[in-house]
N, C-alpha and C. Protein backbone atom coordinates (compact mmCIF):
# COMPACT_ATOMS: atom_id res chain seq x y z
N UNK A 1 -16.55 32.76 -5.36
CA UNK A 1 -15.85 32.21 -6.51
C UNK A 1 -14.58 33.02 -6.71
N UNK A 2 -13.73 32.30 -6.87
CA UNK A 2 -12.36 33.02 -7.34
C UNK A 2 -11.87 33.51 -8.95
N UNK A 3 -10.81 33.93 -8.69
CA UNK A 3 -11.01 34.60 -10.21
C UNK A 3 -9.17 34.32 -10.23
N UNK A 4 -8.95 33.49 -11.36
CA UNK A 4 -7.55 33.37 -11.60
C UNK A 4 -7.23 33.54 -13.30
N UNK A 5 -6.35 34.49 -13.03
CA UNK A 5 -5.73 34.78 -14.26
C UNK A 5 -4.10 33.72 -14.66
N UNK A 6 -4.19 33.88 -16.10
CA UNK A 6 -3.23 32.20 -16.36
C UNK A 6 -2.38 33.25 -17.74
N UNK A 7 -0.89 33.60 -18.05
CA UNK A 7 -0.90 33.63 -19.60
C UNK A 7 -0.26 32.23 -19.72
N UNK A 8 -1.49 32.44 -21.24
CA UNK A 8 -0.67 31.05 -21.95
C UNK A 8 -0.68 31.69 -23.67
N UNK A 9 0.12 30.71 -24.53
CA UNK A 9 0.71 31.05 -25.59
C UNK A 9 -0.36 31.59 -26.60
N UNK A 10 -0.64 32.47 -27.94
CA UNK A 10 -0.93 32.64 -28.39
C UNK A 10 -2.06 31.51 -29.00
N UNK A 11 -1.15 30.29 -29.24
CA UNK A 11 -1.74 29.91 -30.31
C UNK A 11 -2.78 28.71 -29.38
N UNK A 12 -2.40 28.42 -28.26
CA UNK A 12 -3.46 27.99 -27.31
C UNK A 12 -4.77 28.71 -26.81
N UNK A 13 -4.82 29.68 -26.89
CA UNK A 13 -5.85 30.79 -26.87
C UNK A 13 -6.53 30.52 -27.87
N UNK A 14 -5.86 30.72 -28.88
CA UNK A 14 -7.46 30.48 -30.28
C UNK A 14 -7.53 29.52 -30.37
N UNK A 15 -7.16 28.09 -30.37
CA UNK A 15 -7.06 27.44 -30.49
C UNK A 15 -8.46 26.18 -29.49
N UNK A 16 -8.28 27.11 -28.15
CA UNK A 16 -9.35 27.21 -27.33
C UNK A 16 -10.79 27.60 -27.22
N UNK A 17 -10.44 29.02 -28.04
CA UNK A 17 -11.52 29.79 -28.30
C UNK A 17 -12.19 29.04 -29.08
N UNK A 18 -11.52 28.87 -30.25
CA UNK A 18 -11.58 28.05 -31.20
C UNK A 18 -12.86 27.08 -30.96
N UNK A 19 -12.44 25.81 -30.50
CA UNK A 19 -12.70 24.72 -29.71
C UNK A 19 -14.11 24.72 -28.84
N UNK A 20 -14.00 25.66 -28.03
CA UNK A 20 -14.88 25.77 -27.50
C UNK A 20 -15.96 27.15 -27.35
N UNK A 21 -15.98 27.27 -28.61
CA UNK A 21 -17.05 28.55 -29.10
C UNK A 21 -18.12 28.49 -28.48
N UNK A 22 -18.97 29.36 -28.06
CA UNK A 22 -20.14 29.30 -27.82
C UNK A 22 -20.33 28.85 -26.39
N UNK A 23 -19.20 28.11 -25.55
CA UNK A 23 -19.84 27.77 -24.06
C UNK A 23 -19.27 28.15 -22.89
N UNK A 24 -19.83 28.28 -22.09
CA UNK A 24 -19.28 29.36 -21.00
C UNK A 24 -17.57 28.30 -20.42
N UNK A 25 -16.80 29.61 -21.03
CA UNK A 25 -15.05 28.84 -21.09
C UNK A 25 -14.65 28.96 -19.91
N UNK A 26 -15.40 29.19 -18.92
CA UNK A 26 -14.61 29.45 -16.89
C UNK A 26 -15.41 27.91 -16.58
N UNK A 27 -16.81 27.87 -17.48
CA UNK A 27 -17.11 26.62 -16.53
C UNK A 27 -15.79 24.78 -17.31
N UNK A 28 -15.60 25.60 -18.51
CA UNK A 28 -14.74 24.33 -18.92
C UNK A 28 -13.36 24.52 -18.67
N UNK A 29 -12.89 25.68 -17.72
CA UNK A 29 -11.22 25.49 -17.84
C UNK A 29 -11.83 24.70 -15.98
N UNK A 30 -12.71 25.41 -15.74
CA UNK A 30 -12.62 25.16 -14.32
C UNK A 30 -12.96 23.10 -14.07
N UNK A 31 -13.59 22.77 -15.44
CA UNK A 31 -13.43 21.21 -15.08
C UNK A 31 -12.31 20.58 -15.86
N UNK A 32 -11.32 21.34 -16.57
CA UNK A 32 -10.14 20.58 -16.80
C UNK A 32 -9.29 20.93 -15.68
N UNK A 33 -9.71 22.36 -15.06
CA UNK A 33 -8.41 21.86 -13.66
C UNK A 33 -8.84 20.84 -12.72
N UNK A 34 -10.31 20.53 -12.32
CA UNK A 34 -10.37 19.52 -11.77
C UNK A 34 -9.92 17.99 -12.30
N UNK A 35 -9.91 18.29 -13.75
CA UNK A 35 -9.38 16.93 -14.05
C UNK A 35 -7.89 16.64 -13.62
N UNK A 36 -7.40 17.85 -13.99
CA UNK A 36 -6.11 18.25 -13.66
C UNK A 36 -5.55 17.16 -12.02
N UNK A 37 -6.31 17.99 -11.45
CA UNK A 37 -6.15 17.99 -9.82
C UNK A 37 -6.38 16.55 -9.62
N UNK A 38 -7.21 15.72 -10.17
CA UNK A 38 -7.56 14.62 -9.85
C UNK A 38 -6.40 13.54 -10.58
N UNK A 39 -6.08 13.53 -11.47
CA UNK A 39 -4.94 13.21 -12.78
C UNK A 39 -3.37 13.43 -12.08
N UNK A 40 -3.16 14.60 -10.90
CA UNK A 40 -2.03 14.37 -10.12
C UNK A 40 -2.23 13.65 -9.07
N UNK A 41 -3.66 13.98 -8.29
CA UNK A 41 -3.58 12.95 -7.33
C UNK A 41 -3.37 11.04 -7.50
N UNK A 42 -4.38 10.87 -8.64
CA UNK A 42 -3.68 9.79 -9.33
C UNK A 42 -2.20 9.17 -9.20
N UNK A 43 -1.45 9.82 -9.67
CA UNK A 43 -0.11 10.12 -9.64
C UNK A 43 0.22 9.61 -8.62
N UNK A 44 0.03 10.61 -7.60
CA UNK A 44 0.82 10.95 -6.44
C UNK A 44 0.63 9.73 -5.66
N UNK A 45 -0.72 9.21 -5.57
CA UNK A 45 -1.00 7.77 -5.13
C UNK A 45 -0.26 6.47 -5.79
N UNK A 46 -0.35 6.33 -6.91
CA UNK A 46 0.67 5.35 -7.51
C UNK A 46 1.76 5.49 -7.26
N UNK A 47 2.63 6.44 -7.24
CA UNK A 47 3.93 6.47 -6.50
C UNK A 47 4.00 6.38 -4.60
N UNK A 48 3.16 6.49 -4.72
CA UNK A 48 3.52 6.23 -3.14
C UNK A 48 3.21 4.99 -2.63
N UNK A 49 1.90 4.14 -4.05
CA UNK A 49 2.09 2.68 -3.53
C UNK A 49 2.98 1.76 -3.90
N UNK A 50 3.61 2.09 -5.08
CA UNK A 50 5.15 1.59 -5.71
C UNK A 50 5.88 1.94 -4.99
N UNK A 51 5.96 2.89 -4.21
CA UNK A 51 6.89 2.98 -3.06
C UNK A 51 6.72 2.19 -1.94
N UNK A 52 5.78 1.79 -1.69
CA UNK A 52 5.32 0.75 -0.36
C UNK A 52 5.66 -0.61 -1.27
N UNK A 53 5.57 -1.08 -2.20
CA UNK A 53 5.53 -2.32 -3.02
C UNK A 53 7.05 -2.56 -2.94
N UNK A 54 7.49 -1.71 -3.30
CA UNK A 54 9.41 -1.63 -3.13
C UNK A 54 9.96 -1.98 -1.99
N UNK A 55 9.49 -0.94 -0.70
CA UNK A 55 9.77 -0.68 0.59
C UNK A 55 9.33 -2.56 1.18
N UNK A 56 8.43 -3.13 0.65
CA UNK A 56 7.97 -4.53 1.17
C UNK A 56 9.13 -5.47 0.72
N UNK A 57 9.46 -5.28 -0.76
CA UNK A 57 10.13 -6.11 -1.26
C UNK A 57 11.86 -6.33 -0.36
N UNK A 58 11.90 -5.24 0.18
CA UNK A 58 13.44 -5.17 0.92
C UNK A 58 13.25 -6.21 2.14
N UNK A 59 12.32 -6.76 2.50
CA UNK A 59 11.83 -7.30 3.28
C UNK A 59 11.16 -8.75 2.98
N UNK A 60 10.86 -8.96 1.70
CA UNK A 60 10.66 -10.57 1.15
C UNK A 60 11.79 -11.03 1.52
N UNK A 61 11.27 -12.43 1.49
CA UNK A 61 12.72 -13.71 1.97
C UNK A 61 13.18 -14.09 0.14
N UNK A 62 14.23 -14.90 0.45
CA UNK A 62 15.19 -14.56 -1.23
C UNK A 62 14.68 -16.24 -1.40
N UNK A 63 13.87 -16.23 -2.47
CA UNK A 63 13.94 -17.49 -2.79
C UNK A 63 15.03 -17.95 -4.03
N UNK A 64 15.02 -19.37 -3.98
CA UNK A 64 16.18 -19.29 -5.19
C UNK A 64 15.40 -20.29 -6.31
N UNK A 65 16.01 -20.31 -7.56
CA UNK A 65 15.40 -20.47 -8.73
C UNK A 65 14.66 -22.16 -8.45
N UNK A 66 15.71 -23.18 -7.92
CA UNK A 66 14.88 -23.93 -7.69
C UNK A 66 13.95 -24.76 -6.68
N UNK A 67 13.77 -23.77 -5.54
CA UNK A 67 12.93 -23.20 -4.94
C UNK A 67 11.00 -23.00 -5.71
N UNK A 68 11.50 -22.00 -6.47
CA UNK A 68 10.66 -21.60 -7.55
C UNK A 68 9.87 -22.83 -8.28
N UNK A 69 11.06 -23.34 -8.40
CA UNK A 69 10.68 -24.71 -9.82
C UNK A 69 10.02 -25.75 -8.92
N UNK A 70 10.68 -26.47 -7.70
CA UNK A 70 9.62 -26.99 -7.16
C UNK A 70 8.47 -26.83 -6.63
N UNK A 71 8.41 -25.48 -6.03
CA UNK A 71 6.64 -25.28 -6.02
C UNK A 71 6.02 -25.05 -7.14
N UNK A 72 6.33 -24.71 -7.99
CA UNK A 72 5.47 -24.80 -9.74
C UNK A 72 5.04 -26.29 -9.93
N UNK A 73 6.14 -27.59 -10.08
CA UNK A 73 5.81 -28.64 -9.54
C UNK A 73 4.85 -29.21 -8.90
N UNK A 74 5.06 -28.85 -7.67
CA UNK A 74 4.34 -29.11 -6.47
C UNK A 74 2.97 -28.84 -6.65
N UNK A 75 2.77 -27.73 -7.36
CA UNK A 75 1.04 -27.08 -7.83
C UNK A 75 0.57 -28.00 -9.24
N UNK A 76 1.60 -28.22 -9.37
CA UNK A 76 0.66 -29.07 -10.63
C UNK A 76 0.17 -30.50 -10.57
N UNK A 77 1.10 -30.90 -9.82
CA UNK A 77 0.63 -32.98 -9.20
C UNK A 77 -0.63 -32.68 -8.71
């Protein structure tokens, strides 16, 4: 097991302490960094599929408005 030291502000400390009196505070910082970790990967995945969603779109064919309007049409007869 590792051992990492963090400063953070005063008033986050008691505030913590505070909060979470009474329960072992390595096992709860250690599952908000996993939330952490999981909450960027999140991230990091949504941008990289908005980046593929983009990267596709440079590559759709250009339809034009009434284009559009007749297949709306077309789906409804």
């Amino acid at each position: 097991m590792a051992t990492v030291n963090f400063s953070v502000p005063d008033d986050v400390k008691e505030a913590f302490n505070a909060t979470f009196q009474g329960q072992n505070k390595s096992a709860v910082i250690a599952e908000l960094m996993r939330e952490a970790v999981e909450r960027a990967r999140r991230k990091q995945r949504s941008h990289e599929a908005i980046g593929r969603i983009l990267a596709r779109r440079d590559h759709a064919p250009v339809v034009s408005q009434d284009d559009l309007q007749m297949a709306r049409e077309a789906d409804r007869s």
